[in-house]
Protein backbone atom coordinates (compact mmCIF):
# COMPACT_ATOMS: atom_id res chain seq x y z
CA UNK A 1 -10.85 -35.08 15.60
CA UNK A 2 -14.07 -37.05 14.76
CA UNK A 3 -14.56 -40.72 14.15
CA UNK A 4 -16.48 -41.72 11.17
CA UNK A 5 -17.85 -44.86 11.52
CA UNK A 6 -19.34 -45.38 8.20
CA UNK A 7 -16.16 -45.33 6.44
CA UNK A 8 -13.91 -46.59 9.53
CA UNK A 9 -11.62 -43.30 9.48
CA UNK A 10 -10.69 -39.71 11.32
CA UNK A 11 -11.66 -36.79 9.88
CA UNK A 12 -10.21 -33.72 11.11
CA UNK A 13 -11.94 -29.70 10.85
CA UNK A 14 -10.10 -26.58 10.71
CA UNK A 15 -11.21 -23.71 10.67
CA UNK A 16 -10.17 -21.02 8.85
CA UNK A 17 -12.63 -17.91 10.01
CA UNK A 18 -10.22 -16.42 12.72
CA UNK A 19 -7.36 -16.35 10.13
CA UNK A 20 -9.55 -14.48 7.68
CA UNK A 21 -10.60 -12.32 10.03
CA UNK A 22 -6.73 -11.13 11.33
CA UNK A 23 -6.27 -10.95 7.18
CA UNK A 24 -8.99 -9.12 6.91
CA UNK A 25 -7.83 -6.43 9.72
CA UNK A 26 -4.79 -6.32 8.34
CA UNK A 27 -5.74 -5.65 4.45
CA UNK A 28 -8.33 -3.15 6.00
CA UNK A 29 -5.27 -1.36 7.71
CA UNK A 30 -3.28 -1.30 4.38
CA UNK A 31 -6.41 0.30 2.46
CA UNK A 32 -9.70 1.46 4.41
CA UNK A 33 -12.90 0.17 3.17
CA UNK A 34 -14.05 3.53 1.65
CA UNK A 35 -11.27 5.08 -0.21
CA UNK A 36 -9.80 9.16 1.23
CA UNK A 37 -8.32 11.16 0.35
CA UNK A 38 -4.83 12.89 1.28
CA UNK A 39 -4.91 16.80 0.50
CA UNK A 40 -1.40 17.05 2.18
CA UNK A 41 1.75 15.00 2.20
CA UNK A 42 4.14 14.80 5.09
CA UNK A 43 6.51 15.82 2.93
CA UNK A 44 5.09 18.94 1.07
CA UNK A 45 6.69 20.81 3.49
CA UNK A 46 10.80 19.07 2.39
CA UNK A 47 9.71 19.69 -1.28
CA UNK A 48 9.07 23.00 -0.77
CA UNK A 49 12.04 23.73 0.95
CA UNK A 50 13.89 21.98 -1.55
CA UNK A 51 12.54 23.76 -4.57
CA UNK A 52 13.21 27.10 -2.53
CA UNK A 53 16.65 26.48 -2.42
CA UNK A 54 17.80 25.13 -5.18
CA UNK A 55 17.23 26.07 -9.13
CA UNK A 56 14.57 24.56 -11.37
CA UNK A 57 14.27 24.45 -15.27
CA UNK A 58 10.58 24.21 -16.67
CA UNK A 59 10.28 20.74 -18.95
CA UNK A 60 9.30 23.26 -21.89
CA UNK A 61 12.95 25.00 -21.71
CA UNK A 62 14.70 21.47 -21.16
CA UNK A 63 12.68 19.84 -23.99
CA UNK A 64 13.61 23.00 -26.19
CA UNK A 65 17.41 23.45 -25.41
CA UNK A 66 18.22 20.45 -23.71
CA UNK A 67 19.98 20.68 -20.49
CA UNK A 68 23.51 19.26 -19.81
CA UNK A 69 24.81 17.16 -16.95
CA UNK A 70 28.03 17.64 -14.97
């Protein structure tokens, strides 16, 4: 804290810069500076699996026919 004499009071600085700074590292680990991109999922390999083992209906048929639910 600082005294200012001219108008007979404290004044008080905070700083703010390191605070930005650990916002800034973590905003930069959220989303990188220069954008990438992802060719493969981690999970490519469960979806494929998935579709593999059970049966899927192309939108075209479903929007045609309709498809019930149990």
């Amino acid at each position: 804290m600082e005294w200012d004499e001219t108008n007979n009071r404290g004044v008080v600085r905070i700083s703010i810069e390191d605070k930005l700074q650990k916002l800034l590292q973590r905003l930069r680990a959220i989303e990188p500076v220069e954008p990438q991109t992802i060719t493969e999922s981690y999970r490519d390999k469960e979806i494929a699996e998935y579709l593999a083992e059970h049966e899927t209906i192309p939108v075209e048929k479903i929007l045609d026919k309709g498809k019930s639910v149990p």
